[in-house]
C-alpha atoms as a PDB file:
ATOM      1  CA  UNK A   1     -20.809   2.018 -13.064  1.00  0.00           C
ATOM      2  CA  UNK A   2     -24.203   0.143 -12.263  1.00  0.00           C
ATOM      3  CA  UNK A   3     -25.573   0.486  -9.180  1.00  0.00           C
ATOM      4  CA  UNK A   4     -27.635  -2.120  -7.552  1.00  0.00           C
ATOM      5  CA  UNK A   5     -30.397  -1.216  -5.256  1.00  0.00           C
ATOM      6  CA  UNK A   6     -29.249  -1.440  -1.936  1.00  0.00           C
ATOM      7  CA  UNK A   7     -32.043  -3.386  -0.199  1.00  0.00           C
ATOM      8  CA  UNK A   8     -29.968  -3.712   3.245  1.00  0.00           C
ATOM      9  CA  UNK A   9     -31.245  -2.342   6.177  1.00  0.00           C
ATOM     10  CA  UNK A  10     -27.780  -0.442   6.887  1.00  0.00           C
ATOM     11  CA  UNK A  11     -27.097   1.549   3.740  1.00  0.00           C
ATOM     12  CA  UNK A  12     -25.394   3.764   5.604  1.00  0.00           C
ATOM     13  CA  UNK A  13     -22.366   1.318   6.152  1.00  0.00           C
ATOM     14  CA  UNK A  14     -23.302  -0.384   2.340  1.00  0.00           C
ATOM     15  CA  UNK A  15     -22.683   3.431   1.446  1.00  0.00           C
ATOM     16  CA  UNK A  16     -19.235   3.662   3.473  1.00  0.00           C
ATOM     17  CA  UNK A  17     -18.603   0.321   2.009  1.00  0.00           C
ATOM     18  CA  UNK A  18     -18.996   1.352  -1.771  1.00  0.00           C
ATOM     19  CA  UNK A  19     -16.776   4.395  -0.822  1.00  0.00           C
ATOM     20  CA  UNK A  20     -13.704   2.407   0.465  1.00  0.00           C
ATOM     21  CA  UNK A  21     -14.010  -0.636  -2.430  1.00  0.00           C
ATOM     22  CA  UNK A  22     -13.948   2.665  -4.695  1.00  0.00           C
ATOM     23  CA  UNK A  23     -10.286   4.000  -2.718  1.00  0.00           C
ATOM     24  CA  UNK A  24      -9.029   0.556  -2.848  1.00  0.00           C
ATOM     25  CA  UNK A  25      -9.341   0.468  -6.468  1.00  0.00           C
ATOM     26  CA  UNK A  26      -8.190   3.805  -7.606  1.00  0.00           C
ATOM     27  CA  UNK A  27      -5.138   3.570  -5.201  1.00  0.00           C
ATOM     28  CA  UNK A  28      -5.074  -0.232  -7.080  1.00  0.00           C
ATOM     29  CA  UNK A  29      -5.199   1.035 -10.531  1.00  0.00           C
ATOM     30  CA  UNK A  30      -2.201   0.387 -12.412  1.00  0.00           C
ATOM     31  CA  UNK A  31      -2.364   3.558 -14.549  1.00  0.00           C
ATOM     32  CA  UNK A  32      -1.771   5.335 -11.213  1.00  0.00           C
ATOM     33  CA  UNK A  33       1.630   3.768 -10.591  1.00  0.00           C
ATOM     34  CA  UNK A  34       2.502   4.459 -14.409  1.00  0.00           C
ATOM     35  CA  UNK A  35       1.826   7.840 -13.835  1.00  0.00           C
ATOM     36  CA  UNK A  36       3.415   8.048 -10.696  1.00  0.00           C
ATOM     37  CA  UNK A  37       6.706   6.420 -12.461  1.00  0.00           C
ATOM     38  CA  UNK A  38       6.208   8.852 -15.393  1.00  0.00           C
ATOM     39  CA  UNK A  39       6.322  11.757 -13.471  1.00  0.00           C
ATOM     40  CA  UNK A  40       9.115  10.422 -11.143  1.00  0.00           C
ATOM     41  CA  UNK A  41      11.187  10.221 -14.026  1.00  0.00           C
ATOM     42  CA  UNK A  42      12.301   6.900 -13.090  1.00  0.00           C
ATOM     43  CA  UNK A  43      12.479   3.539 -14.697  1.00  0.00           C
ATOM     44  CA  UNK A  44      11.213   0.957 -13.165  1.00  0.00           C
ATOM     45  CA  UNK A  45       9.047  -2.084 -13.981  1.00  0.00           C
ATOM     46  CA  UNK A  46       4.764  -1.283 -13.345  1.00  0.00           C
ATOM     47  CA  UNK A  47       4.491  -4.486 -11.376  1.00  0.00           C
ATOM     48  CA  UNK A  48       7.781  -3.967  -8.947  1.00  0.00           C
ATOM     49  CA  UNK A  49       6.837  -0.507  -8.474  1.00  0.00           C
ATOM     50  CA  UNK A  50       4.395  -1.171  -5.203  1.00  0.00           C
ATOM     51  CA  UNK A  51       6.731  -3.523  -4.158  1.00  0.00           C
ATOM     52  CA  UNK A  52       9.508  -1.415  -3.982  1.00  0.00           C
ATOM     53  CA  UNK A  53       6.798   1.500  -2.063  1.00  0.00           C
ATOM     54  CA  UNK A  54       5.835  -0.842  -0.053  1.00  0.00           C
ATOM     55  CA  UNK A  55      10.070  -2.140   1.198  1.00  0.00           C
ATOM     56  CA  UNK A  56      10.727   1.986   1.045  1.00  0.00           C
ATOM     57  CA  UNK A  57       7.934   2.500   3.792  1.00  0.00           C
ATOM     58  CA  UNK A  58       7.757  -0.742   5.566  1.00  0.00           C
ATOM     59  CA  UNK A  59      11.046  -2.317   5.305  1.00  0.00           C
ATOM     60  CA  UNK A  60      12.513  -4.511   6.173  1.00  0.00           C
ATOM     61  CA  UNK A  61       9.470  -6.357   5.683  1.00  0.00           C
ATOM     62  CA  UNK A  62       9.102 -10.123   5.739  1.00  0.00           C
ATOM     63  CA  UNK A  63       8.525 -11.292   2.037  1.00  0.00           C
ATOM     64  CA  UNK A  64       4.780 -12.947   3.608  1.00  0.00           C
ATOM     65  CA  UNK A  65       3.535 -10.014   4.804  1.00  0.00           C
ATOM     66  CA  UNK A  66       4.817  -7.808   1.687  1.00  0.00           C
ATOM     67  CA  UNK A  67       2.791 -10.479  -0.642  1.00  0.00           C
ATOM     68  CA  UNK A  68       0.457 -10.216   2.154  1.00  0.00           C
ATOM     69  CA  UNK A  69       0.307  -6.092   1.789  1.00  0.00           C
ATOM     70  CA  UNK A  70      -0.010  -6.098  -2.055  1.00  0.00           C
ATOM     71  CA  UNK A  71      -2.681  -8.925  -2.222  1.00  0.00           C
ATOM     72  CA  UNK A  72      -0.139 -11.007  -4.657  1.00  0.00           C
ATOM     73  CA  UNK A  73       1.203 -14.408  -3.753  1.00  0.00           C
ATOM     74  CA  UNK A  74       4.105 -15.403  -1.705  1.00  0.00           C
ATOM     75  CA  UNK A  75       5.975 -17.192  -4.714  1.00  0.00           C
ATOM     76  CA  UNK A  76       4.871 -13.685  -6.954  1.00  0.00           C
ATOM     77  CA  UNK A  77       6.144 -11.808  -4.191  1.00  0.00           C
ATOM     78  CA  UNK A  78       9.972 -13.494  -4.036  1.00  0.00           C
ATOM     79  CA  UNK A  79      10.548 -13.351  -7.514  1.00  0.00           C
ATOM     80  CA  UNK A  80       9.701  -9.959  -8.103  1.00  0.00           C
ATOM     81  CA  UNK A  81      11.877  -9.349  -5.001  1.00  0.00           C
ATOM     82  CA  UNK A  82      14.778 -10.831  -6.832  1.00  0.00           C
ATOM     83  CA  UNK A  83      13.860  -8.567  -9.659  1.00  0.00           C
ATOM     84  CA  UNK A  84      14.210  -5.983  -7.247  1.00  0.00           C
ATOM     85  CA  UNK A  85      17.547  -7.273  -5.908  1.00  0.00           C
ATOM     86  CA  UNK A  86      19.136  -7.717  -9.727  1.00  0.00           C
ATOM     87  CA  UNK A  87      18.742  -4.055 -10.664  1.00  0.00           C
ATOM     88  CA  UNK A  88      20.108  -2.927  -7.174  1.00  0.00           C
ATOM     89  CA  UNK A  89      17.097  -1.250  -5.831  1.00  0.00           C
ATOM     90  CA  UNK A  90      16.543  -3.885  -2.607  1.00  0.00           C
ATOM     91  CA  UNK A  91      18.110  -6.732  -1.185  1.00  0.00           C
ATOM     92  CA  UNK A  92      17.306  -9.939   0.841  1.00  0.00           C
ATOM     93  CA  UNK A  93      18.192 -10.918   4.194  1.00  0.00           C
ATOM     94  CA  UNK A  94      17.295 -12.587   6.775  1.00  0.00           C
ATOM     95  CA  UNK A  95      15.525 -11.515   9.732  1.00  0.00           C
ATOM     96  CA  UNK A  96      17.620 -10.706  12.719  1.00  0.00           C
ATOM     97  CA  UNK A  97      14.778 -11.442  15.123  1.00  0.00           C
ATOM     98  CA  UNK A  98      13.585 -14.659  13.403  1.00  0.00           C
ATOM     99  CA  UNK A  99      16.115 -16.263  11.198  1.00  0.00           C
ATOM    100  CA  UNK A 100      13.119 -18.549   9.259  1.00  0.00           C
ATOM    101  CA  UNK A 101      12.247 -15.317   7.785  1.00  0.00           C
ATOM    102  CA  UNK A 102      12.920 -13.847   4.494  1.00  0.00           C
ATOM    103  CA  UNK A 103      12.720  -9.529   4.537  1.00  0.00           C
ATOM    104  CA  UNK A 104      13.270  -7.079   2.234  1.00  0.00           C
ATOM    105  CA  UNK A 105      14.967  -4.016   2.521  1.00  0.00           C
ATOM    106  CA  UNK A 106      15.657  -1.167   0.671  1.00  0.00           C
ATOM    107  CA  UNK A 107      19.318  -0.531  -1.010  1.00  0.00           C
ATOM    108  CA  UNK A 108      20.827   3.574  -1.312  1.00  0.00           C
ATOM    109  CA  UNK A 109      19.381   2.583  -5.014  1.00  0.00           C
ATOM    110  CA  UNK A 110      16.398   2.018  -4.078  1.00  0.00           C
ATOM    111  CA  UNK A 111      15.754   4.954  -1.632  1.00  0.00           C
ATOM    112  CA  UNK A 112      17.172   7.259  -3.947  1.00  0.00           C
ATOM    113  CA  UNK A 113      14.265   6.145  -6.159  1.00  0.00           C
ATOM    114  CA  UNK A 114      11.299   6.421  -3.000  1.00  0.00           C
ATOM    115  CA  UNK A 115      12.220   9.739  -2.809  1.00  0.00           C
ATOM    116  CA  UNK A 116      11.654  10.627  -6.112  1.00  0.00           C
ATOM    117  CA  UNK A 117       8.549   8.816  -6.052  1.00  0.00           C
ATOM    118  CA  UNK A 118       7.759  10.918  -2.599  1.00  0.00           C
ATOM    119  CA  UNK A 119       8.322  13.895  -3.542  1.00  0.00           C
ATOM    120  CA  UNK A 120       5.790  13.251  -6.868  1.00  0.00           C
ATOM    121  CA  UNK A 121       3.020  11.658  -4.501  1.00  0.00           C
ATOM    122  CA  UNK A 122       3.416  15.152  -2.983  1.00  0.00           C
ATOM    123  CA  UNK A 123       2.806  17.333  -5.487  1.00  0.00           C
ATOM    124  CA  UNK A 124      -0.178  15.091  -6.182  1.00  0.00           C
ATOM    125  CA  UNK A 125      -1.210  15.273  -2.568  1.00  0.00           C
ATOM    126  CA  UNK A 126      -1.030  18.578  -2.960  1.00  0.00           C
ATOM    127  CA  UNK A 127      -3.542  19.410  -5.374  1.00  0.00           C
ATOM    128  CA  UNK A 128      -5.737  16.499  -4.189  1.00  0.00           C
ATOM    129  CA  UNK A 129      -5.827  18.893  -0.577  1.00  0.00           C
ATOM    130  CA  UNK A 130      -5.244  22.668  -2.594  1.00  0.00           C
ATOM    131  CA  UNK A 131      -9.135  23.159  -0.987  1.00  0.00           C
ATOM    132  CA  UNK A 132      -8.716  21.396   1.831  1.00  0.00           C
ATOM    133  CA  UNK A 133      -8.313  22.970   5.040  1.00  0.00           C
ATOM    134  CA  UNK A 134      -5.029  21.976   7.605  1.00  0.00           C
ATOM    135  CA  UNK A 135      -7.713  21.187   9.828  1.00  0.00           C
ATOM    136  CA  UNK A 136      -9.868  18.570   7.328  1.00  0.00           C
ATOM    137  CA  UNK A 137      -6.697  17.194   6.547  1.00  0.00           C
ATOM    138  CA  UNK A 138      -5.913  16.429  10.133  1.00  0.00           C
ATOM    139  CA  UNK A 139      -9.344  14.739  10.449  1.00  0.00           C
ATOM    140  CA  UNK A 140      -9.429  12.221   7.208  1.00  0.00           C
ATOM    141  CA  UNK A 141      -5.845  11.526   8.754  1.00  0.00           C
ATOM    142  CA  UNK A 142      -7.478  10.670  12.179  1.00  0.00           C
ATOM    143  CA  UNK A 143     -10.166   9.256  11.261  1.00  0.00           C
ATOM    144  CA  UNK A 144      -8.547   6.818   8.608  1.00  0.00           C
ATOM    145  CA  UNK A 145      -5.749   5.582  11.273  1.00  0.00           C
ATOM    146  CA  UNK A 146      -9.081   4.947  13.805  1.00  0.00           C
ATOM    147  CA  UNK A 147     -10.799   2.895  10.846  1.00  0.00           C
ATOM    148  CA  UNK A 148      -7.254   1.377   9.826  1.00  0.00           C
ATOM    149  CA  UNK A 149      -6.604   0.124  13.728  1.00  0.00           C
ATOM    150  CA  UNK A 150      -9.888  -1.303  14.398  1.00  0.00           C
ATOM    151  CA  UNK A 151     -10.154  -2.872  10.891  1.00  0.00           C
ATOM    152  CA  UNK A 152      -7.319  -4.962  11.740  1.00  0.00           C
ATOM    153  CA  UNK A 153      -8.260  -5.985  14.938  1.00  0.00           C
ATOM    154  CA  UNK A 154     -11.710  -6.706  14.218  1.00  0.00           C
ATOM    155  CA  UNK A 155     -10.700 -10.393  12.428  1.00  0.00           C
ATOM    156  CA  UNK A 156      -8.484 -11.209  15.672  1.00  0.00           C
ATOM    157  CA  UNK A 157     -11.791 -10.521  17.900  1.00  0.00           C
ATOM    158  CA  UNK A 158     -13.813 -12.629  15.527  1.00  0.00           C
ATOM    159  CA  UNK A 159     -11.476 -15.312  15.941  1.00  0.00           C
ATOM    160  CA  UNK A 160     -11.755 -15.278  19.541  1.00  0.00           C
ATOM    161  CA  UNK A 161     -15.723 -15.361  19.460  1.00  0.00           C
ATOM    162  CA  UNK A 162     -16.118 -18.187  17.261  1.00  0.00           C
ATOM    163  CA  UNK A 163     -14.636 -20.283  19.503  1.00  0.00           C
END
């Protein structure tokens, strides 16, 4: 990878920058979610699989904000929910809070299937940390759901200062 001189005052935050564009893509790259199936044993489609993650841990989730979650669009996003729905693994319904929208949820299919895929991501998690000490652990955790929280908050507070 080419780097380009960073001629910003703040390289420190260009740095951090670089660092979480580089997470985003490896945690993006579709190898990792055939490997991740592979090793699951499971068979399942590459592009449902972080759908069907994503309904496991979030769900029920509004079909928006799951297109929203996995940076695909909306229309994307309901027909690979369908997919989903065919081969049993989720199902479609509609919000009991808000009847205009669409969720996802998992089925007994489907979960059965997130916890094979858990229980790979941690035995990969596991030799990611093997160094690692409890205590670092508890720290990147921290820190991350600090970053996480204020990163979503900062767009609301820009919103509010534009005005």
């Amino acid at each position: 990878m080419k780097k380009v001189q960073n001629t910003h005052k703040n390289s420190n935050i260009e740095d951090l920058h670089d660092t979480f564009l580089t997470l985003v893509g490896a945690f993006n790259r579709p190898q990792r979610d055939v490997l991740m199936i592979e090793k699951s044993g499971i068979q399942l489609d590459r592009a449902l699989f972080p759908l069907l993650v994503q309904i496991g841990r979030f769900g029920p989730v509004g079909v928006v904000e799951l297109a929203d979650r996995v940076g695909r669009d909306y229309t994307t996003v309901s027909r690979q929910v369908a997919k989903l729905e065919e081969i049993g693994l989720a199902k479609r319904q509609k919000s009991p809070k808000d009847k205009r929208i669409n969720e996802a949820a998992i089925t007994p299919a489907g979960k059965a299937m997130t916890d094979k895929i858990d229980v790979t991501r941690a035995k990969l998690y596991e030799n990611i940390f093997l160094h690692w000490q409890a205590h670092e652990r508890a720290e990147l955790e921290r820190l991350l759901k600090k970053f996480v929280a204020d990163f979503i908050v900062v767009p609301e507070r820009d919103k509010k200062t534009d005005r």
